[in-house]
Protein backbone atom coordinates (compact mmCIF):
# COMPACT_ATOMS: atom_id res chain seq x y z
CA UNK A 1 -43.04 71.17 -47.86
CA UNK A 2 -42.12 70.46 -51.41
CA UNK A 3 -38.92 71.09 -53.61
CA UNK A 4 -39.21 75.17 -53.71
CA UNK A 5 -39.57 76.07 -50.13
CA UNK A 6 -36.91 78.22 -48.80
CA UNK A 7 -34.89 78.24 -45.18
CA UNK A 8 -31.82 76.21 -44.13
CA UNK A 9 -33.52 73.10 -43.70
CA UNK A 10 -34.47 72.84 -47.49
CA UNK A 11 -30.56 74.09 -48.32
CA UNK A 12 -29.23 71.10 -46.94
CA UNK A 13 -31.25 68.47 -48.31
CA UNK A 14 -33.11 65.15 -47.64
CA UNK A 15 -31.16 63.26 -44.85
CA UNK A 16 -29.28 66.11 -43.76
CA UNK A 17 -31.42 67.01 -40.65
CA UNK A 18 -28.74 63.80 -39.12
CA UNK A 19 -25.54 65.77 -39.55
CA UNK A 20 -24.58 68.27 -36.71
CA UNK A 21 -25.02 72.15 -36.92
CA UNK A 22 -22.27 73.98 -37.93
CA UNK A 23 -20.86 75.25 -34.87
CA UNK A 24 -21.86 72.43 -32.77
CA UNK A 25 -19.32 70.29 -30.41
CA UNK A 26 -18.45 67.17 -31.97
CA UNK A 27 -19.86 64.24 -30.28
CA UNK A 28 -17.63 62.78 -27.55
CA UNK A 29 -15.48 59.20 -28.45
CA UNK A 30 -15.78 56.19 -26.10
CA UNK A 31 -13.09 55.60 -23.45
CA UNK A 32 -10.01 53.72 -24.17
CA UNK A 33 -10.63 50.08 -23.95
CA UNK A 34 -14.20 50.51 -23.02
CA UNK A 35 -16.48 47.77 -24.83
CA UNK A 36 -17.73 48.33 -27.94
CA UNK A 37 -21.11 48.77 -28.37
CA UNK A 38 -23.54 46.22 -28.79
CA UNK A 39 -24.26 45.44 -32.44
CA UNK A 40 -28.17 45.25 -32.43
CA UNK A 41 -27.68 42.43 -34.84
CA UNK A 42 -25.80 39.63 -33.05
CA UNK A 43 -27.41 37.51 -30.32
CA UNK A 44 -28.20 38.95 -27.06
CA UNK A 45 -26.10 36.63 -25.31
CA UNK A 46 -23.46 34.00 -26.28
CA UNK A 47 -24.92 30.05 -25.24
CA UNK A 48 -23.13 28.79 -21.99
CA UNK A 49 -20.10 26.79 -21.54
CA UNK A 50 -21.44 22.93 -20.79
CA UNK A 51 -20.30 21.79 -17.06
CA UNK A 52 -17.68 19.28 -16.66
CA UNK A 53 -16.54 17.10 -13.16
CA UNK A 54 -18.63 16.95 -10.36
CA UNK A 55 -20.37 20.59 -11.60
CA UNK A 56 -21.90 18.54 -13.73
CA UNK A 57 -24.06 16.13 -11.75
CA UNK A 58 -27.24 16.87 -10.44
CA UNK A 59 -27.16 18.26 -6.55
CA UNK A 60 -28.32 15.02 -5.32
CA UNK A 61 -25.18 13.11 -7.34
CA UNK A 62 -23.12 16.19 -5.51
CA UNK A 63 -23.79 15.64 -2.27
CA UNK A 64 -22.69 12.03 -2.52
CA UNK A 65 -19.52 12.89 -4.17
CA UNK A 66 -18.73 15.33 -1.03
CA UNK A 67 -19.76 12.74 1.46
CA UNK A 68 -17.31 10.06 -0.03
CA UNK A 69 -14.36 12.38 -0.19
CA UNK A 70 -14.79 12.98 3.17
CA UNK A 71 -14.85 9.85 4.07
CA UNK A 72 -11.74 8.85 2.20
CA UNK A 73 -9.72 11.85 3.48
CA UNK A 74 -11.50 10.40 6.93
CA UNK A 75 -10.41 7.09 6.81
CA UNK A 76 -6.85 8.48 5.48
CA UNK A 77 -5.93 10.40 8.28
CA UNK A 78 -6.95 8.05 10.56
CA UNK A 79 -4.61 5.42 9.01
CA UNK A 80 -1.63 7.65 9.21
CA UNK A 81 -2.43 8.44 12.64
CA UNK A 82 -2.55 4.96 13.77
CA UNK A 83 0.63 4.02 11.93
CA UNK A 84 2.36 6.66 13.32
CA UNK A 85 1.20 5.87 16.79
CA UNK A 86 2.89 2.28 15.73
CA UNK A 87 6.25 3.65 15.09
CA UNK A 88 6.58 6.43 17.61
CA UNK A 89 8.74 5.85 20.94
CA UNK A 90 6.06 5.01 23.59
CA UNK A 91 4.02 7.75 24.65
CA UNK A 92 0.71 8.02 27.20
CA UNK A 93 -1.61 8.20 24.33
CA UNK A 94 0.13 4.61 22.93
CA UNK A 95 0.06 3.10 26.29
CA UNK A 96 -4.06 4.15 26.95
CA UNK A 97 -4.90 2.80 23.27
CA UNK A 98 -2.10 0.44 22.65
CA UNK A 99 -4.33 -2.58 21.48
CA UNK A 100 -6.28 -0.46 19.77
CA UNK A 101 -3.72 0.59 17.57
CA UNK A 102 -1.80 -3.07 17.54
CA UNK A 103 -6.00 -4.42 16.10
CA UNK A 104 -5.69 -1.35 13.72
CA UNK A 105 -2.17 -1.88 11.96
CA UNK A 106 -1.56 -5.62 12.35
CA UNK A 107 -1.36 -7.72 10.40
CA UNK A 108 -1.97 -6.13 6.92
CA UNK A 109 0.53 -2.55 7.65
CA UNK A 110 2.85 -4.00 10.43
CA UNK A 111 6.31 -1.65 10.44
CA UNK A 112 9.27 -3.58 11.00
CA UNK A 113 10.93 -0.07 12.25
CA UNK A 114 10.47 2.49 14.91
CA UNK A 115 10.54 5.95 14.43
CA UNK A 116 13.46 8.36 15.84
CA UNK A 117 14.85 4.81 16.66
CA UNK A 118 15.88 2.55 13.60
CA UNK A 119 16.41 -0.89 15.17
CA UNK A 120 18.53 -3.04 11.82
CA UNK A 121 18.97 -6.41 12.10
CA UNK A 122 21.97 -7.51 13.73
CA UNK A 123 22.03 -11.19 13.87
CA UNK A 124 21.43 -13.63 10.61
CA UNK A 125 19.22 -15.84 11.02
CA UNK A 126 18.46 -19.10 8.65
CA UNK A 127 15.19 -21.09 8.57
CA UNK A 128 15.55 -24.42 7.95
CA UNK A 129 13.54 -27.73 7.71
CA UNK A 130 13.56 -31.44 7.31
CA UNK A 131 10.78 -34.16 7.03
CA UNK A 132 9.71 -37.60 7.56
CA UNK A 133 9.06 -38.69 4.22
CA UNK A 134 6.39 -42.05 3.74
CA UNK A 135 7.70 -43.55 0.54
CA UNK A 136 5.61 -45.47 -1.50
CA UNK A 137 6.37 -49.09 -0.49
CA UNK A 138 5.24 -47.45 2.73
CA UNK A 139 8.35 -47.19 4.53
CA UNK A 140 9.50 -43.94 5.97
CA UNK A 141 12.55 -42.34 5.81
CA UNK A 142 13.69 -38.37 7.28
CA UNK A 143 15.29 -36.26 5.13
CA UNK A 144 18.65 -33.55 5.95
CA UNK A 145 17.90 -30.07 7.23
CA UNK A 146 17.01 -28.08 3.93
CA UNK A 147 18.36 -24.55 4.33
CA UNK A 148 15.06 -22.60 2.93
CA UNK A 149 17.07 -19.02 3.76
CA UNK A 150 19.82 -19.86 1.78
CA UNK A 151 17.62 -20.88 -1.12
CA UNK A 152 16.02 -17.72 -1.04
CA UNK A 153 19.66 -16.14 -0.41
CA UNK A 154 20.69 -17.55 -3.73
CA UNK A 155 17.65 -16.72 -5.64
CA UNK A 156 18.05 -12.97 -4.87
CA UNK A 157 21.56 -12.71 -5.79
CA UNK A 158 22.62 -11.02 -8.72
CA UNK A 159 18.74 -10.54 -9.42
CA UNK A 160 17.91 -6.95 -9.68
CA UNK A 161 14.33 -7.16 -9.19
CA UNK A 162 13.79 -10.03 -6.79
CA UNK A 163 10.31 -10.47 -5.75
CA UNK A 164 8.30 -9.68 -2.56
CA UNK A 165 8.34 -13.74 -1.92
CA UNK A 166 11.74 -14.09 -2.12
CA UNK A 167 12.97 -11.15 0.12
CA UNK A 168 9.94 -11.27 2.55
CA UNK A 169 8.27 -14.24 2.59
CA UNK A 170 9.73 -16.68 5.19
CA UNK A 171 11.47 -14.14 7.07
CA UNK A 172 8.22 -12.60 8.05
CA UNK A 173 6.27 -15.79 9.22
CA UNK A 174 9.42 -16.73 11.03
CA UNK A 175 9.17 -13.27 13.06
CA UNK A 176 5.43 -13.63 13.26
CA UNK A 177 5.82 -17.56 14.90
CA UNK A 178 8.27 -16.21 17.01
CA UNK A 179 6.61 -13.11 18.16
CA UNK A 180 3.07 -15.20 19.20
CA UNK A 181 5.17 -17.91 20.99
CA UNK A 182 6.48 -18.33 24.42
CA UNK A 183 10.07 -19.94 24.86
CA UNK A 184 8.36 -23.35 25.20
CA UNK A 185 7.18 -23.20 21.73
CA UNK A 186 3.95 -23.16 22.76
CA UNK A 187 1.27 -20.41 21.02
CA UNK A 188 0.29 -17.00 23.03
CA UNK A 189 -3.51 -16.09 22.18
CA UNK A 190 -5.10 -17.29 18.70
CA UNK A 191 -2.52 -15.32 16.52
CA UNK A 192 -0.39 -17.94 17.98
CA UNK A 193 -1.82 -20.89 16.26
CA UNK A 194 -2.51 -18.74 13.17
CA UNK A 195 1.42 -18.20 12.93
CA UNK A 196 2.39 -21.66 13.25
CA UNK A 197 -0.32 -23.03 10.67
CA UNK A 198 1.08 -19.84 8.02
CA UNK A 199 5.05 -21.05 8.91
CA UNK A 200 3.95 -24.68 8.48
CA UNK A 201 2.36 -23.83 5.05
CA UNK A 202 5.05 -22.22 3.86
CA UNK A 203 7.64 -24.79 4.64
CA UNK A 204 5.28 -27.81 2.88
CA UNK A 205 4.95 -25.84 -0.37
CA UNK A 206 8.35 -25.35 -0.29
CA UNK A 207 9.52 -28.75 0.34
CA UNK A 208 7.07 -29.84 -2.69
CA UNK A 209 8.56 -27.21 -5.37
CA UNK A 210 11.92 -28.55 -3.94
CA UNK A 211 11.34 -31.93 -4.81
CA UNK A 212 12.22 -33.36 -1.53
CA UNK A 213 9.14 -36.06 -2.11
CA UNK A 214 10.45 -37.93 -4.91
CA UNK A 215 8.73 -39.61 -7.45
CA UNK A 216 6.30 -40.83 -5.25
CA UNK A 217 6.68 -39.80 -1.76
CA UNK A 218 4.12 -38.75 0.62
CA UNK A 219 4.88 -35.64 3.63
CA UNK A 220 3.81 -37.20 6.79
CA UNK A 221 5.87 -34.50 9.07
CA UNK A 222 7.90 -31.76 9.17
CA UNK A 223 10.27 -30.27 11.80
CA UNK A 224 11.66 -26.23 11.29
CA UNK A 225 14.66 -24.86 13.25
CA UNK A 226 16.33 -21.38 13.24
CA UNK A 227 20.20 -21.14 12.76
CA UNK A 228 21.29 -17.71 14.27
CA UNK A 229 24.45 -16.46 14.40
CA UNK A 230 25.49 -12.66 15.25
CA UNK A 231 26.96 -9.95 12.90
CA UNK A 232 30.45 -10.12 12.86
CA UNK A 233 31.47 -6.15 14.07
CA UNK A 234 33.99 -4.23 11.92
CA UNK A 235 37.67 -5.08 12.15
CA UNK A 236 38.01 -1.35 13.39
CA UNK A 237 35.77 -1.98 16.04
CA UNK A 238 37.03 -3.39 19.85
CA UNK A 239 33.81 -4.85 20.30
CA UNK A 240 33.48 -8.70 20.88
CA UNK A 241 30.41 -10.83 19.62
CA UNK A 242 29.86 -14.70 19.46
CA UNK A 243 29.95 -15.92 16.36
CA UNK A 244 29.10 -19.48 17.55
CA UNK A 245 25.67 -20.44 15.67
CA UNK A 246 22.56 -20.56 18.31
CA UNK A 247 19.56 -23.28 17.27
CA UNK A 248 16.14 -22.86 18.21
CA UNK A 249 14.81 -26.10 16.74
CA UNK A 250 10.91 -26.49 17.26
CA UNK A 251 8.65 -30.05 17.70
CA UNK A 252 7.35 -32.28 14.92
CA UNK A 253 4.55 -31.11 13.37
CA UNK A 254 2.07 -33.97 11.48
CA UNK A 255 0.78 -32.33 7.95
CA UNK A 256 -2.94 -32.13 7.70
CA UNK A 257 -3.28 -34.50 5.07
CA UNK A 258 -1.22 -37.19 6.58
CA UNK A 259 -3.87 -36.50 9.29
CA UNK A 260 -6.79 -37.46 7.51
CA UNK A 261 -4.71 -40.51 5.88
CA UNK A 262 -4.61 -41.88 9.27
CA UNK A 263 -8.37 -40.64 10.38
CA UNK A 264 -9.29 -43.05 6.96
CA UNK A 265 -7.07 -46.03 7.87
């Protein structure tokens, strides 16, 4: 068809065969917030977001991660089970597995409390200790009763944060000595004779730092006694306790090394 043909097609123009009829409904507008259309000249799809955490590791890696979880959240329920057993009033499951429990929380998360039932201390009670002393001409002379609670007593006061050591330290192995021995001093089971060789330790390195030695003295024994005496009750209260001190004062014990000095001699 060329420039002089005639009808309403050749009227309008080139490019007008796009534009709607006269008379024709407009074309209809998207929805309100519908998506816009595509544009034919971006990318199909926008790259993915890179995996972080565990998403990221390969399903073998994820399987382990699940497995260890659950046996941490395992292991921690368990734990609080036990030491609740520990501190609860006695009950039948506590009497069926009462050493199992006692093998689960001792030593490393005894409770020095019971639960529903606080128990605080009402006595104080003092550790103290002399020693035979071998001086270095050889003779041997025994020291005064050193009053290791008071030591500590003093080192905590006015100290705002006093350490584990200080607060804890001999207190504990005092309760764990007397909690593994009978009233003849003697040990009950092995925890016994672990108690007595922790209390002993204790007292040596403390006599040492104390210089009790000397110059040149040698520890050839050592004897530890407890000083208790009960808590005075308020001046309110009619209640009447003994203040009269009680000792508990144990044998000698021979130090290891003097021991072997004597094994060697």
């Amino acid at each position: 068809m060329d420039a002089y043909d005639k009808g309403p097609d050749a009227a309008r123009g080139p490019g007008a065969a796009d534009e709607p009829e006269a008379g024709s409904p407009p074309a209809a507008a998207p929805p309100l917030g519908a998506p816009a259309p595509a544009d034919p000249l971006q990318d199909d799809a926008a790259p993915p977001e890179p995996r972080t955490g565990v998403a990221a590791l390969s399903p073998r890696y994820q399987i382990g991660a699940a497995v260890a979880l659950a046996v941490v959240a395992v292991a921690v329920c368990v734990h609080l089970g036990m030491v609740f057993l520990h501190v609860a009033p006695s009950n039948t499951v506590t009497k069926a597995h009462g050493e199992a429990i006692d093998n689960w929380v001792y030593p490393e998360f005894e409770q020095n409390w019971k639960l529903f039932a606080p128990n605080p201390l009402q006595q104080n009670i003092a550790v103290q200790v002399r020693a035979e002393i071998r001086t270095a001409e050889g003779r041997s002379r025994t020291t005064g009763w050193y009053d290791l609670s008071a030591q500590d007593g003093r080192d905590i006061d006015r100290n705002i944060v006093p350490s584990h050591t200080q607060q804890n330290e001999l207190r504990r192995a005092w309760d764990f000595f007397t909690a593994t021995h009978g009233s003849d001093d003697r040990p009950v089971g092995l925890r016994g004779d672990l108690s007595e060789t922790y209390l002993r330790r204790i007292v040596e390195l403390r006599l040492e730092r104390g210089g009790a030695l000397g110059a040149d003295g040698a520890l050839e024994r050592i004897q530890v006694r407890s000083r208790t005496v009960n808590v005075a009750p308020p001046k309110w209260s009619t209640e009447k306790v003994s203040t009269t001190p009680a000792y508990r004062v144990l044998p000698w014990w021979t130090v290891p090394a003097a021991e072997d000095r004597e094994g060697v001699s």
